[in-house]
PDB file of N, CA and C in Angstrom:
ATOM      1  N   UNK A   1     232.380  99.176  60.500  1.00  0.00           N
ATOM      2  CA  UNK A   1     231.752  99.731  61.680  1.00  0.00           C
ATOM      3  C   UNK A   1     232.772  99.691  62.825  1.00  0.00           C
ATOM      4  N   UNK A   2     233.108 100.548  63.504  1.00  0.00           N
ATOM      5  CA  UNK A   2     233.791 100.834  64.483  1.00  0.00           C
ATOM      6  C   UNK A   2     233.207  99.621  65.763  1.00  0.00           C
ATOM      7  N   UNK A   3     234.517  99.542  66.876  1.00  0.00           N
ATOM      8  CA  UNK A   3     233.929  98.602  67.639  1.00  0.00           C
ATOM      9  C   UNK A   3     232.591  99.678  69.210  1.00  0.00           C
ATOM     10  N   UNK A   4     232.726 101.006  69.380  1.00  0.00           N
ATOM     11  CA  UNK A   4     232.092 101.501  69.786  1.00  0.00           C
ATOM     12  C   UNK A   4     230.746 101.680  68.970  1.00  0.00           C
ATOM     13  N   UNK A   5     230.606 101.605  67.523  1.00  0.00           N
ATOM     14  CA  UNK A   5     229.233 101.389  66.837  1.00  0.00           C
ATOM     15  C   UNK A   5     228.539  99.938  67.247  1.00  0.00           C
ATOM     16  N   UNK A   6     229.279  99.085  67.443  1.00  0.00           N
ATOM     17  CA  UNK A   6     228.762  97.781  67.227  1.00  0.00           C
ATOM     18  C   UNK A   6     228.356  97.782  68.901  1.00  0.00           C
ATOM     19  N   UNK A   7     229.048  98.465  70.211  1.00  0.00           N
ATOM     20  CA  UNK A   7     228.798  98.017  71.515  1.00  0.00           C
ATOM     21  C   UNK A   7     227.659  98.649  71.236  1.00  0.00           C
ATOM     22  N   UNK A   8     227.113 100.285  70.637  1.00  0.00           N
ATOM     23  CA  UNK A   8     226.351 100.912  70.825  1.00  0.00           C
ATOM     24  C   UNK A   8     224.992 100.355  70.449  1.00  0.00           C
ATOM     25  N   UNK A   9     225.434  99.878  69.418  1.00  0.00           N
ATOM     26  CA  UNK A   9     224.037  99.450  68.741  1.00  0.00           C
ATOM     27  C   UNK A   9     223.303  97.917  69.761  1.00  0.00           C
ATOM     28  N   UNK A  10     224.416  96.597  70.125  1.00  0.00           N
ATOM     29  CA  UNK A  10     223.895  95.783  70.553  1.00  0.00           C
ATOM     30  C   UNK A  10     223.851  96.022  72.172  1.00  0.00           C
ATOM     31  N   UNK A  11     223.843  97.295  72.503  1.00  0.00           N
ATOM     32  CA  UNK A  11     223.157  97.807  73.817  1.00  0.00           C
ATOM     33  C   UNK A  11     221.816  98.338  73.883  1.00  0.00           C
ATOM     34  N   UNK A  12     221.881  99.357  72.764  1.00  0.00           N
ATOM     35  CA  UNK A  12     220.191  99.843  72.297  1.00  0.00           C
ATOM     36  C   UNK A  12     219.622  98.841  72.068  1.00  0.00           C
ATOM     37  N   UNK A  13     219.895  97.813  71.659  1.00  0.00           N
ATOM     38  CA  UNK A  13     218.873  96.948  70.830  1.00  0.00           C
ATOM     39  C   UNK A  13     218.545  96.016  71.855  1.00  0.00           C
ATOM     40  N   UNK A  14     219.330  95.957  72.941  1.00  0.00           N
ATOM     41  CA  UNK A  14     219.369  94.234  73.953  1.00  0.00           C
ATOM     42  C   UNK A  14     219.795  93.499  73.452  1.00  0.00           C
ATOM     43  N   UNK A  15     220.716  93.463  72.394  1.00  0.00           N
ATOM     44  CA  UNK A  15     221.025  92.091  71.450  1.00  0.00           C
ATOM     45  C   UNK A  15     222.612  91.117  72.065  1.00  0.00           C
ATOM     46  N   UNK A  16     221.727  90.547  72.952  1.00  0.00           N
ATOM     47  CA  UNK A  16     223.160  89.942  74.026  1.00  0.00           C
ATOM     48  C   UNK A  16     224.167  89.551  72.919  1.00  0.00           C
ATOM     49  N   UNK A  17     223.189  88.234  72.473  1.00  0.00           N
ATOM     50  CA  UNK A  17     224.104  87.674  71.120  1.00  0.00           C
ATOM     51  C   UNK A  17     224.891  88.379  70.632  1.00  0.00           C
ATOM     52  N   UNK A  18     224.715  89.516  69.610  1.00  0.00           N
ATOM     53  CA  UNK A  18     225.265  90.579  69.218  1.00  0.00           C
ATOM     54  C   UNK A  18     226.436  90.621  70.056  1.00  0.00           C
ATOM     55  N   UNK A  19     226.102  91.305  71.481  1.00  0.00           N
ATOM     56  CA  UNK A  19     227.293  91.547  72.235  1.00  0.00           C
ATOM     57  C   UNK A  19     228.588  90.620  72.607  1.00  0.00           C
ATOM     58  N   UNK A  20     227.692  89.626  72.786  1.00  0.00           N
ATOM     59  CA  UNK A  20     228.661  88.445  73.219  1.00  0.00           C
ATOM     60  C   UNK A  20     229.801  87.799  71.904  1.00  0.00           C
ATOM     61  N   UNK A  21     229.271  88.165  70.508  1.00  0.00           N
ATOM     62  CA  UNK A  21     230.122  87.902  69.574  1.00  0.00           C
ATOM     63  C   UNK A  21     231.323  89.287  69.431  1.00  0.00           C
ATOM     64  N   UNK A  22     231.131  90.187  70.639  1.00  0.00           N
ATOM     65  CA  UNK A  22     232.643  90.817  70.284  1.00  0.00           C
ATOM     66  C   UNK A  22     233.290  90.561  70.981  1.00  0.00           C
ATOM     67  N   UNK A  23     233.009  89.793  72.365  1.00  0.00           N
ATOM     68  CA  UNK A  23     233.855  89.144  73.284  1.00  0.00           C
ATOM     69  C   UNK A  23     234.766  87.893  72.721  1.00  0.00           C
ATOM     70  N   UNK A  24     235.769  88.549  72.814  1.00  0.00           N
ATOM     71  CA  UNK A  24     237.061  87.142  73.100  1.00  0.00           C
ATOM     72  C   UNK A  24     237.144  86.110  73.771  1.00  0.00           C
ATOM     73  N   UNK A  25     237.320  84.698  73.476  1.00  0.00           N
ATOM     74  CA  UNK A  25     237.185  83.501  74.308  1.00  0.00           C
ATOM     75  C   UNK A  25     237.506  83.967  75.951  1.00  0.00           C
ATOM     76  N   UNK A  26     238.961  84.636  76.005  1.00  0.00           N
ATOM     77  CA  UNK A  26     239.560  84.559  77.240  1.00  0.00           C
ATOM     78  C   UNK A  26     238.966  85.916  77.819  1.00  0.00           C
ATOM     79  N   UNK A  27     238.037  86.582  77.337  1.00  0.00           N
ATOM     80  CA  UNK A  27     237.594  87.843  78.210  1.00  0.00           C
ATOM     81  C   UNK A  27     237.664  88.064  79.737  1.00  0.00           C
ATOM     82  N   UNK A  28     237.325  88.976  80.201  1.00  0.00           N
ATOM     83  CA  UNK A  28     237.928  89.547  81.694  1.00  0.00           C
ATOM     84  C   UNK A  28     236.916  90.809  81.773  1.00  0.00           C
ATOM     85  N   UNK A  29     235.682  90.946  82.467  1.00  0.00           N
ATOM     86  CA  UNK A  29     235.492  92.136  82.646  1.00  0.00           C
ATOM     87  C   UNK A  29     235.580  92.079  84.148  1.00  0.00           C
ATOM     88  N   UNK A  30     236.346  93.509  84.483  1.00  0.00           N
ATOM     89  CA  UNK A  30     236.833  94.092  86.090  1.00  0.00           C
ATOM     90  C   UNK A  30     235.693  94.846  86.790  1.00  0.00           C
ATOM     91  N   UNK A  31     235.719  94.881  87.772  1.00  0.00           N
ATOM     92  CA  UNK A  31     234.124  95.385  88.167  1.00  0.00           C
ATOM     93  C   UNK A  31     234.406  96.386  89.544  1.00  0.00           C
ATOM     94  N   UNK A  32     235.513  98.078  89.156  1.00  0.00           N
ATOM     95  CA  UNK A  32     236.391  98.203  90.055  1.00  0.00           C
ATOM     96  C   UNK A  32     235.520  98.959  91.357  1.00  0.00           C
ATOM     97  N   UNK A  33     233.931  98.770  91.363  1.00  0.00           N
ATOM     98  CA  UNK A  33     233.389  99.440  91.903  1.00  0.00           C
ATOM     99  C   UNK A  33     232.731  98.116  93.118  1.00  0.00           C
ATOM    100  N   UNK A  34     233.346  97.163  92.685  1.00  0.00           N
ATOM    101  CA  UNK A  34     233.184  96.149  93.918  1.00  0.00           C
ATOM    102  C   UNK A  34     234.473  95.051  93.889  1.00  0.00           C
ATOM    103  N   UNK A  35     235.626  95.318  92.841  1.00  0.00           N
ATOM    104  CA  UNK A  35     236.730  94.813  93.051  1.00  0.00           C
ATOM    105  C   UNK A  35     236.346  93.263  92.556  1.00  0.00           C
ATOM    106  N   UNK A  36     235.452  93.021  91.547  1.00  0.00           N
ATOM    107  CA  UNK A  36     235.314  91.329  91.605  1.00  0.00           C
ATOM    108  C   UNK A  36     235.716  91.684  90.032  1.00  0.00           C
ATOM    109  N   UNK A  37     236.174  90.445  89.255  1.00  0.00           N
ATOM    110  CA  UNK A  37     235.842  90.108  87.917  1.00  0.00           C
ATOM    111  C   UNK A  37     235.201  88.940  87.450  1.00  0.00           C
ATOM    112  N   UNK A  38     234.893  89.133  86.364  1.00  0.00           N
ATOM    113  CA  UNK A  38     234.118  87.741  85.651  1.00  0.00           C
ATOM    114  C   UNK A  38     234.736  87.706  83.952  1.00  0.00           C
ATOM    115  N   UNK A  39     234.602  85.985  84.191  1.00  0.00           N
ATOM    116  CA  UNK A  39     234.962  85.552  82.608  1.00  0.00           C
ATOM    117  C   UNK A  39     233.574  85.855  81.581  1.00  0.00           C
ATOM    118  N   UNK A  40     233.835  85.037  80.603  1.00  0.00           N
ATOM    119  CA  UNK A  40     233.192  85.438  79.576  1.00  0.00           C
ATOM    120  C   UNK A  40     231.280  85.282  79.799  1.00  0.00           C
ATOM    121  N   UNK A  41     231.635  83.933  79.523  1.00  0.00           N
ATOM    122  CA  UNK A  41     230.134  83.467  80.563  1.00  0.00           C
ATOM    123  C   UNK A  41     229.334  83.941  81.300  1.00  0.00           C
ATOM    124  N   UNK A  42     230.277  84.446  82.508  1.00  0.00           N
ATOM    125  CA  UNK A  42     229.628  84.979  83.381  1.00  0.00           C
ATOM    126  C   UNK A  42     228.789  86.490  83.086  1.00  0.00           C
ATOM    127  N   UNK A  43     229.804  86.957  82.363  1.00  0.00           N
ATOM    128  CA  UNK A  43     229.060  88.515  81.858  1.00  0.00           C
ATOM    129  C   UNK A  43     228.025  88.274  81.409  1.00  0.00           C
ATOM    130  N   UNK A  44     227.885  87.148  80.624  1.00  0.00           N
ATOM    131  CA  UNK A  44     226.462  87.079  79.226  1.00  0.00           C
ATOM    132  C   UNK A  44     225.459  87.074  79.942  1.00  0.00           C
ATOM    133  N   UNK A  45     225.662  85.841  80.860  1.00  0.00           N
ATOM    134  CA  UNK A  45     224.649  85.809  82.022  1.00  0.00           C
ATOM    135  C   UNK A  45     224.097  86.868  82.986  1.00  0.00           C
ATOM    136  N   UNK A  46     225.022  88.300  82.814  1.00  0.00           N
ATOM    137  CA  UNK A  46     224.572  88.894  83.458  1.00  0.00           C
ATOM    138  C   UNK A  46     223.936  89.888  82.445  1.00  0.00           C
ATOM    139  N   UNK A  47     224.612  90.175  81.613  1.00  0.00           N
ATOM    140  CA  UNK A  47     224.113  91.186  79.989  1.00  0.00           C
ATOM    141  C   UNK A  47     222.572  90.768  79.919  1.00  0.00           C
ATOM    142  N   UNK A  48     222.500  89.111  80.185  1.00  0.00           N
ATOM    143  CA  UNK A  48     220.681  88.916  80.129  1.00  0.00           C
ATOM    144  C   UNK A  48     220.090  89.098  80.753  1.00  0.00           C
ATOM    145  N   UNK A  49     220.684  88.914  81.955  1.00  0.00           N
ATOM    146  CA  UNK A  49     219.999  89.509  82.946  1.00  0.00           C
ATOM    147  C   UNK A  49     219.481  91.150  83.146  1.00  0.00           C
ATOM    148  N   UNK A  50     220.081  91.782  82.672  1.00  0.00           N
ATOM    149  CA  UNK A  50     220.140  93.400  82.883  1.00  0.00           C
ATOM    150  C   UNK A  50     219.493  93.825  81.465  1.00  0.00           C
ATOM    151  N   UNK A  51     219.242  93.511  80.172  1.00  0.00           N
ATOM    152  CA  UNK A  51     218.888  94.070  79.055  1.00  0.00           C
ATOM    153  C   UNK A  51     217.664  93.056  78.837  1.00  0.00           C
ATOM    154  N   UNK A  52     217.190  92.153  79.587  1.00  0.00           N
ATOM    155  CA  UNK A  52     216.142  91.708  79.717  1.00  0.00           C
ATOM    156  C   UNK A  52     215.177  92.205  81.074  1.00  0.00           C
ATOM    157  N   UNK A  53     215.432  93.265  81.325  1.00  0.00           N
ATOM    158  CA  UNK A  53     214.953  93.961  82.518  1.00  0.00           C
ATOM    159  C   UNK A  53     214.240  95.025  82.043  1.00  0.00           C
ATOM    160  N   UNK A  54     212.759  95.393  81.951  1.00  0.00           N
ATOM    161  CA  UNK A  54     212.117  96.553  80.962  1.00  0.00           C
ATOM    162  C   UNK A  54     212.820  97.626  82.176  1.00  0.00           C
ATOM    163  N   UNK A  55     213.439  97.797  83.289  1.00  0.00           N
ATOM    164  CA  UNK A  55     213.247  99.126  83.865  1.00  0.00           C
ATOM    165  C   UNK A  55     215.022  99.381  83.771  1.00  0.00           C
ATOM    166  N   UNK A  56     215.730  98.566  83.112  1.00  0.00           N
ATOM    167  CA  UNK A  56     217.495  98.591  82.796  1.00  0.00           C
ATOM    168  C   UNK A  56     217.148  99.760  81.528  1.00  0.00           C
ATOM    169  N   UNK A  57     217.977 101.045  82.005  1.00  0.00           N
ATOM    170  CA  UNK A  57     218.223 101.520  80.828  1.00  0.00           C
ATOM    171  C   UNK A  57     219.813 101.784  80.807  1.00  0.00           C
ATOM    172  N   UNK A  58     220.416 101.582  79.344  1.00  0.00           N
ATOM    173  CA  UNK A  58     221.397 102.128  80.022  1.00  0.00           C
ATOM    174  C   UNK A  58     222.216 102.963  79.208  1.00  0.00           C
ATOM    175  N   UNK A  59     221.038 103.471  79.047  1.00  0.00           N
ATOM    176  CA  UNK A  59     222.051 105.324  78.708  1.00  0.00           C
ATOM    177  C   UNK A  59     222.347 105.348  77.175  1.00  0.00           C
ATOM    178  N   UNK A  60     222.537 106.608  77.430  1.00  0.00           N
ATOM    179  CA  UNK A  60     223.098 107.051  75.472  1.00  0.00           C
ATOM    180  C   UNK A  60     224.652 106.850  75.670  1.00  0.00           C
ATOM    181  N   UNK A  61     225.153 106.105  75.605  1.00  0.00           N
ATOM    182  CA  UNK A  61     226.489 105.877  75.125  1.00  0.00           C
ATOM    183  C   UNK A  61     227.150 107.256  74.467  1.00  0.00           C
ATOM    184  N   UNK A  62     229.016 107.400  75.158  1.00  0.00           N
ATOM    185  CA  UNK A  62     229.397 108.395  74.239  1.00  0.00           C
ATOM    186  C   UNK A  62     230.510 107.866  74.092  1.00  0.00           C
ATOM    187  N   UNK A  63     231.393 108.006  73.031  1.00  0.00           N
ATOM    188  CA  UNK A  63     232.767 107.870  72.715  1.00  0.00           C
ATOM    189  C   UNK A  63     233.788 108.518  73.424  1.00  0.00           C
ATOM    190  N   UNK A  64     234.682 108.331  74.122  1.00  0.00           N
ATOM    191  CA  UNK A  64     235.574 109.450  74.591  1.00  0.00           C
ATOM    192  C   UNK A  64     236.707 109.236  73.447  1.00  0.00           C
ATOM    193  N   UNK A  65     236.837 108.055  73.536  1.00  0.00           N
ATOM    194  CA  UNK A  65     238.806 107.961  72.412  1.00  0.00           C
ATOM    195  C   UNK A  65     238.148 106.579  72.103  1.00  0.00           C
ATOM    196  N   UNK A  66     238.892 106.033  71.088  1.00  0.00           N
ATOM    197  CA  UNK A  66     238.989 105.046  70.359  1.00  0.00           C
ATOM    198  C   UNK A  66     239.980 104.847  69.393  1.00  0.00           C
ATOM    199  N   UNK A  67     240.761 103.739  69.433  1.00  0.00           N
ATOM    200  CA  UNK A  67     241.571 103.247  68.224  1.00  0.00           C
ATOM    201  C   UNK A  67     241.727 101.743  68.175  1.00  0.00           C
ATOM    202  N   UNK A  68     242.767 101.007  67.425  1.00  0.00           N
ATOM    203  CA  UNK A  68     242.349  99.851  67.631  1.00  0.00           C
ATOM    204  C   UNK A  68     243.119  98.656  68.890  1.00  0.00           C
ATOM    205  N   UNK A  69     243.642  99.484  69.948  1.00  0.00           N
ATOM    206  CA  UNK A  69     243.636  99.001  70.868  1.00  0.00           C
ATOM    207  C   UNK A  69     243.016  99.269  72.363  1.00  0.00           C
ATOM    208  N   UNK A  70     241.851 100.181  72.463  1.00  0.00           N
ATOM    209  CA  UNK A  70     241.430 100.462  73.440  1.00  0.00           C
ATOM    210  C   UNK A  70     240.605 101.255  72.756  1.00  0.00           C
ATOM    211  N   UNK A  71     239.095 101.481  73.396  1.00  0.00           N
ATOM    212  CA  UNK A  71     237.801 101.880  73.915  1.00  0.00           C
ATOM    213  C   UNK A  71     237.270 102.063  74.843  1.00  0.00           C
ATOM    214  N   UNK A  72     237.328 103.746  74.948  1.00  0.00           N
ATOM    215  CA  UNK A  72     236.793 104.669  76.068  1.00  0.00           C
ATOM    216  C   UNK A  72     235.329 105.459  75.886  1.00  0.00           C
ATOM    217  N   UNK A  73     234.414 104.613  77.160  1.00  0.00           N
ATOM    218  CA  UNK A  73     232.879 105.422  76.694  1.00  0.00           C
ATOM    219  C   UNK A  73     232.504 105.807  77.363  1.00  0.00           C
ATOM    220  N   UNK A  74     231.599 106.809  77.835  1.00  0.00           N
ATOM    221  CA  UNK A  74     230.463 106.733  79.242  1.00  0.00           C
ATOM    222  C   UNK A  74     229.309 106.752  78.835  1.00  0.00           C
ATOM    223  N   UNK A  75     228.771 106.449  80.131  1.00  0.00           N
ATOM    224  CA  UNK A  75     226.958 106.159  79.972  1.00  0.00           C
ATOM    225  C   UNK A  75     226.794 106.601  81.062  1.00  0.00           C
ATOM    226  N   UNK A  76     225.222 106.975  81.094  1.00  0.00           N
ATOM    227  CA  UNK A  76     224.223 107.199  82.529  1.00  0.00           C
ATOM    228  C   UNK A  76     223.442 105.973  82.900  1.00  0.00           C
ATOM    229  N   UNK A  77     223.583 105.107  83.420  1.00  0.00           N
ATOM    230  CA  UNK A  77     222.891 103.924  83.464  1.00  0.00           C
ATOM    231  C   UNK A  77     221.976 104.225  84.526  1.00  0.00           C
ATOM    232  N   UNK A  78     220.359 103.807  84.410  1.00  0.00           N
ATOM    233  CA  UNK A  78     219.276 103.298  85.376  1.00  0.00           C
ATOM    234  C   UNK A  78     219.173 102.100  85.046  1.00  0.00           C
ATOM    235  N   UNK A  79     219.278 101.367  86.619  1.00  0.00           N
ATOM    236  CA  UNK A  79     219.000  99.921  87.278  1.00  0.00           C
ATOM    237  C   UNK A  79     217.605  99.687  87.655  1.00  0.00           C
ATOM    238  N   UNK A  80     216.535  98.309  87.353  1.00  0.00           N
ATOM    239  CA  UNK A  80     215.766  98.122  88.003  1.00  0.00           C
ATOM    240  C   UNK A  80     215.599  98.313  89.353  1.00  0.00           C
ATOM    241  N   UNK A  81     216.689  97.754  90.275  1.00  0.00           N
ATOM    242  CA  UNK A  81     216.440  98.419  91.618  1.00  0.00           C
ATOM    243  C   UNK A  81     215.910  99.646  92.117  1.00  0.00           C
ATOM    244  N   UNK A  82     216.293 100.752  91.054  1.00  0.00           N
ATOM    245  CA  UNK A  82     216.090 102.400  91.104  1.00  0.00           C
ATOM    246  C   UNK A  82     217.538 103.148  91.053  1.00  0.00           C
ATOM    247  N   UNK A  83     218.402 102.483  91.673  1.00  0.00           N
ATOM    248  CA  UNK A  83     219.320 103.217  91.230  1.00  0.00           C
ATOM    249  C   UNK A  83     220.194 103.717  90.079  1.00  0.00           C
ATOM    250  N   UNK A  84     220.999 104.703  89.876  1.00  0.00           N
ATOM    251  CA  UNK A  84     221.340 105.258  88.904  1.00  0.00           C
ATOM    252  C   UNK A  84     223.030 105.404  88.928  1.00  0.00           C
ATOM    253  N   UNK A  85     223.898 105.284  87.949  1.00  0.00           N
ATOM    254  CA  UNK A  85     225.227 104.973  88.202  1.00  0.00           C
ATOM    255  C   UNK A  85     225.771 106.284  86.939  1.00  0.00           C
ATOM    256  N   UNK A  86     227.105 106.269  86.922  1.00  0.00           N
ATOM    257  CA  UNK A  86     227.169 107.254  85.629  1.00  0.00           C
ATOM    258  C   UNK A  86     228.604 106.007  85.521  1.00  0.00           C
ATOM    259  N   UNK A  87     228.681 105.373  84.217  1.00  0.00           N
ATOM    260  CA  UNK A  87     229.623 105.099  84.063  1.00  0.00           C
ATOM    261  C   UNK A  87     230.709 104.761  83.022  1.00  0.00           C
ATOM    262  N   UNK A  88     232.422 104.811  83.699  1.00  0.00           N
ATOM    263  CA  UNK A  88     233.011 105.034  82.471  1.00  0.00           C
ATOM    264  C   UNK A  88     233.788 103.369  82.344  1.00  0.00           C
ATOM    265  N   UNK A  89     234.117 103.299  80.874  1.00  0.00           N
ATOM    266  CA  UNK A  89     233.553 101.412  80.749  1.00  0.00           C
ATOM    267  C   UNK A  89     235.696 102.348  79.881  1.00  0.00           C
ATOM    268  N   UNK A  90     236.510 101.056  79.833  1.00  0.00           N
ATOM    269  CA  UNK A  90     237.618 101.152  79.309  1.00  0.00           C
ATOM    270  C   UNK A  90     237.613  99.690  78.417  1.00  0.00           C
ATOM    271  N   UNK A  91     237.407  99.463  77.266  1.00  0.00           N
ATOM    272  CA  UNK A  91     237.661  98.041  76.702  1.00  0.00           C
ATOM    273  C   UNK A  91     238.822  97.928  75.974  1.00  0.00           C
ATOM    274  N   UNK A  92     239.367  97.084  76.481  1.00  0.00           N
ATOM    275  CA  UNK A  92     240.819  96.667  75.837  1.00  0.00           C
ATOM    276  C   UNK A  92     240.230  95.696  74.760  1.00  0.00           C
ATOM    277  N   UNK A  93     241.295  96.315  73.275  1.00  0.00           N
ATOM    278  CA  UNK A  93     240.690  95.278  72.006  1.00  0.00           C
ATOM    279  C   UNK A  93     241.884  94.353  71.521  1.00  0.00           C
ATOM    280  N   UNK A  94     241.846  93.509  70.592  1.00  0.00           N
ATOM    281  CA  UNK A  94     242.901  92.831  70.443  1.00  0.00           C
ATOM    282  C   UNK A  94     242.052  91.893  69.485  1.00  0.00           C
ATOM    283  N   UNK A  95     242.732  91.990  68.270  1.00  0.00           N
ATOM    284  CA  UNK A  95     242.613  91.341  67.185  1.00  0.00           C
ATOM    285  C   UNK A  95     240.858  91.331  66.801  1.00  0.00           C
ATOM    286  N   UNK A  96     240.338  92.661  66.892  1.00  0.00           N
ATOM    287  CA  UNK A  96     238.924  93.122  66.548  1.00  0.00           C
ATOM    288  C   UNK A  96     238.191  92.468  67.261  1.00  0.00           C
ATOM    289  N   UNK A  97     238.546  91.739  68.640  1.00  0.00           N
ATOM    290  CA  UNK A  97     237.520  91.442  69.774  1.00  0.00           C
ATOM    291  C   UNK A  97     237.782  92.503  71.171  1.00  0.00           C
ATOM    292  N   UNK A  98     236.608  92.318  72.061  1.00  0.00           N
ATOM    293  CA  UNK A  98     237.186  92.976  73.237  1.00  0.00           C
ATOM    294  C   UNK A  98     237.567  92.230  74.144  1.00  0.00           C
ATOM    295  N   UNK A  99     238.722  92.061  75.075  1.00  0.00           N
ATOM    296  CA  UNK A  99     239.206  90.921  75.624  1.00  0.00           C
ATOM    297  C   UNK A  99     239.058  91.491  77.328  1.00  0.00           C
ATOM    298  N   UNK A 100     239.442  92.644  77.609  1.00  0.00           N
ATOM    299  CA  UNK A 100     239.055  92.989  78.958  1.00  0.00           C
ATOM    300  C   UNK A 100     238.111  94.021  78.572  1.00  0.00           C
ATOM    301  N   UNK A 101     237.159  94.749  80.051  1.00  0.00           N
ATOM    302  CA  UNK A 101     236.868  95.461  80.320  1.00  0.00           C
ATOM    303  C   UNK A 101     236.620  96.580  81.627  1.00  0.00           C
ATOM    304  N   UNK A 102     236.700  97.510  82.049  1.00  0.00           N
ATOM    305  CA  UNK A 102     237.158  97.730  83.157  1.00  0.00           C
ATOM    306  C   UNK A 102     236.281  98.651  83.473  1.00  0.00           C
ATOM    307  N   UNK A 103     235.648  98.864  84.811  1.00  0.00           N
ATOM    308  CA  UNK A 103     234.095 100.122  84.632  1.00  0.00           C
ATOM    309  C   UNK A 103     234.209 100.363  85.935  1.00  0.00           C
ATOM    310  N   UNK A 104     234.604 101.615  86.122  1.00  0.00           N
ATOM    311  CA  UNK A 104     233.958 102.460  87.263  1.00  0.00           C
ATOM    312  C   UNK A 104     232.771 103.097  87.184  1.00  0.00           C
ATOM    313  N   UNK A 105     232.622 103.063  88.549  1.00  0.00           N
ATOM    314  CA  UNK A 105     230.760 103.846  88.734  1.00  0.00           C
ATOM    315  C   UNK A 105     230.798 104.378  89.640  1.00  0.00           C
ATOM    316  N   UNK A 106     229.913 105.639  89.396  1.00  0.00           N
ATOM    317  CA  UNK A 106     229.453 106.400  90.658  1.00  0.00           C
ATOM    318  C   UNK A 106     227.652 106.729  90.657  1.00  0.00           C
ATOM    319  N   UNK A 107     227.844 106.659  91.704  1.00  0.00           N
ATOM    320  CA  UNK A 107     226.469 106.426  92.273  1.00  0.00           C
ATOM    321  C   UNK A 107     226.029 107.940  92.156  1.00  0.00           C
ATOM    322  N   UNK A 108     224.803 108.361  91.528  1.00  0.00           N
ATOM    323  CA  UNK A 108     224.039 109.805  91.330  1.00  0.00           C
ATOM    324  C   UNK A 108     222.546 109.458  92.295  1.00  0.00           C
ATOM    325  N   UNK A 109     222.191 110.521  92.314  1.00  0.00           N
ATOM    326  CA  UNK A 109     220.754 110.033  92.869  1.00  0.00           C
ATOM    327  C   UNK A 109     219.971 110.065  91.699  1.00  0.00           C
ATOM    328  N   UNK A 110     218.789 109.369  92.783  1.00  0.00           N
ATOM    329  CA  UNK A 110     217.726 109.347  91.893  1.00  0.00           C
ATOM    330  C   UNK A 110     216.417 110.470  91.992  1.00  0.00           C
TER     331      UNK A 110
END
């Protein structure tokens, strides 16, 4: 299974666990739409937060490129708050985990 099958699926499903086992000890996701990052931890904590939210959707996932050092996707994400983002996620891979991730967003209406 490709590593864009496996994000896809443990996004549809909410399956943090899932997700959190493709993360790399030393992970890094960049957050360039408010300039902060977070380690590994911190994401999970937020992955539960957001896929344990009935009004988080977040989108049909698409592939742009993939090989086995980088993963390019977009999504349409809706936020409980109401707002709506369109965004493109870049995951750097390394040794069949994802170790960074990097996501711009733009804000659409609602």
């Amino acid at each position: 299974m490709s590593m864009f099958e496996k994000v896809a699926k443990a996004t549809e499903s909410r399956d943090v666990d899932a997700y959190a086992e493709l993360l790399a000890e030393d992970f890094v996701f960049v957050r360039h739409q408010n300039g902060t990052q977070m380690n590994k931890p911190e994401t999970i904590a937020m992955l539960e937060r957001m896929m344990s939210a009935s009004r988080t959707n977040m989108g049909q996932r698409r592939c742009l490129y993939e090989n086995d050092d980088i993963l390019v996707l977009h999504s349409i994400n809706d936020y409980p708050d109401g707002t709506r983002e369109a965004v493109l996620s870049a995951y750097s891979l390394k040794d069949g985990k994802i170790s960074r991730l990097e996501t711009g967003a733009t804000a659409l209406p609602t």
